[in-house]
Protein backbone atom coordinates (compact mmCIF):
# COMPACT_ATOMS: atom_id res chain seq x y z
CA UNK A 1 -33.65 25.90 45.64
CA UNK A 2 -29.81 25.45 46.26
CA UNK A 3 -28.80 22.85 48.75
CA UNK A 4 -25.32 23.60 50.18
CA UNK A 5 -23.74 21.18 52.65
CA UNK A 6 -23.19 23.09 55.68
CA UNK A 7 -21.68 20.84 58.83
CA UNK A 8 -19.87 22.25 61.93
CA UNK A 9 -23.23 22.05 64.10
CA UNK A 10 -23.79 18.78 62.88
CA UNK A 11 -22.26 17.11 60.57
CA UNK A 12 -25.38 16.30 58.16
CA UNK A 13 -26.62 20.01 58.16
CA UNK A 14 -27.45 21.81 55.44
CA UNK A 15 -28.72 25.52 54.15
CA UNK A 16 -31.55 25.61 51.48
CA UNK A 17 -31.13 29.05 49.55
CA UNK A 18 -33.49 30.26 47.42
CA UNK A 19 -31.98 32.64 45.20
CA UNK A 20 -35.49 33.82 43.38
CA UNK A 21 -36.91 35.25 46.40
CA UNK A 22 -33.52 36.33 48.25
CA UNK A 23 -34.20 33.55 51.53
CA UNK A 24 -31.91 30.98 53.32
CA UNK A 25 -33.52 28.35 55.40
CA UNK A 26 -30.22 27.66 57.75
CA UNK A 27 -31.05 25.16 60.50
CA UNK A 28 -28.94 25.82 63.53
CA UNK A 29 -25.59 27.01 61.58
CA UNK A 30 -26.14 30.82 62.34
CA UNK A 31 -28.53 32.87 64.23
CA UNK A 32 -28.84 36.94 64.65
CA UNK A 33 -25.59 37.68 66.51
CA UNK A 34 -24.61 34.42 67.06
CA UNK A 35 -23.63 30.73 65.31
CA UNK A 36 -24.92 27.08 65.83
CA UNK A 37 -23.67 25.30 68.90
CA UNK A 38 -20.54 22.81 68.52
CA UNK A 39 -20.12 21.49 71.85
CA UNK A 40 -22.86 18.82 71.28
CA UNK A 41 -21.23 15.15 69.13
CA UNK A 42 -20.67 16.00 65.63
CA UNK A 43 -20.08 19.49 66.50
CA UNK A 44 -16.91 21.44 65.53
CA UNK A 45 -15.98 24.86 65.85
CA UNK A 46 -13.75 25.25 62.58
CA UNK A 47 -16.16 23.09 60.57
CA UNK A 48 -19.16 25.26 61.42
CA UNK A 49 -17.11 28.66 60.70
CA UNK A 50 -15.89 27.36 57.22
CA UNK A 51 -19.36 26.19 56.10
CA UNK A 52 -20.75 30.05 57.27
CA UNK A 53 -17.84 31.89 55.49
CA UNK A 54 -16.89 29.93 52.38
CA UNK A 55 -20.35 28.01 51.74
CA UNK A 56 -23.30 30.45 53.10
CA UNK A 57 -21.92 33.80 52.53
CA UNK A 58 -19.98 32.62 48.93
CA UNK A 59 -23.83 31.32 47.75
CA UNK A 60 -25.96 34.07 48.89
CA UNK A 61 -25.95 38.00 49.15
CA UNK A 62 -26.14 40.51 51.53
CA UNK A 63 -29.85 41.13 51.10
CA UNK A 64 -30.98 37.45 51.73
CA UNK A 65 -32.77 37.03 54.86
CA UNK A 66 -31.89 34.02 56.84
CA UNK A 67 -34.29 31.84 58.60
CA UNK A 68 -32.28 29.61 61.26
CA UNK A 69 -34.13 26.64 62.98
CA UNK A 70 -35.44 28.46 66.06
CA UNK A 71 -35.18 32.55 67.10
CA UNK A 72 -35.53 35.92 64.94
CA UNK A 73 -34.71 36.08 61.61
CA UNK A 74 -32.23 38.29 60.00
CA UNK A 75 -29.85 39.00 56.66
CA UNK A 76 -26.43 37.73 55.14
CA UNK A 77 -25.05 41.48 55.64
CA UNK A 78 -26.76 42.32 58.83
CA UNK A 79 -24.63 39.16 60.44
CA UNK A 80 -21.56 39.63 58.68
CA UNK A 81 -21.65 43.29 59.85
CA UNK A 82 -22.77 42.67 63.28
CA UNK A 83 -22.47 39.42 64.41
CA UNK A 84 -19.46 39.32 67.30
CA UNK A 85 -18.51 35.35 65.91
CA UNK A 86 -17.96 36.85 62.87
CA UNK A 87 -16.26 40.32 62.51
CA UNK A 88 -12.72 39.91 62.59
């Protein structure tokens, strides 16, 4: 297992990715269709979307599923297709 440092909800947080069976565990940095809260201390906005974009998504692949902290699972490409925090 890979751990990549991952702050913007906090700044400690971290994704576990588990490249042999295609998994992320994520915490509370990104859920389906949405992202971690930043409004609570420690939190910040730019932090958290840097650590999705250029840490997550640059370490794992489309077909991962991710497993955030709390609510439904989903994948890399499903949120990077669908999720309204991140389509540009």
């Amino acid at each position: 297992m890979k751990v990549v440092k991952t702050p913007g909800h906090s700044p400690g947080s971290v994704c576990l990715i588990d490249d042999e069976n295609k998994v992320v565990f994520c915490g509370d940095l990104i859920f389906q269709n949405s992202i971690g809260r930043t409004d609570i201390p420690g939190g910040n906005y730019k932090v958290l979307m840097n650590s999705i974009k250029d840490k997550l998504f640059l370490n794992s692949k489309d077909d991962y599923v991710i497993y955030p902290g709390h609510m439904d699972e989903s994948t890399i490409g499903k949120e990077k297709q669908y999720n309204p925090f991140l389509i540009s």
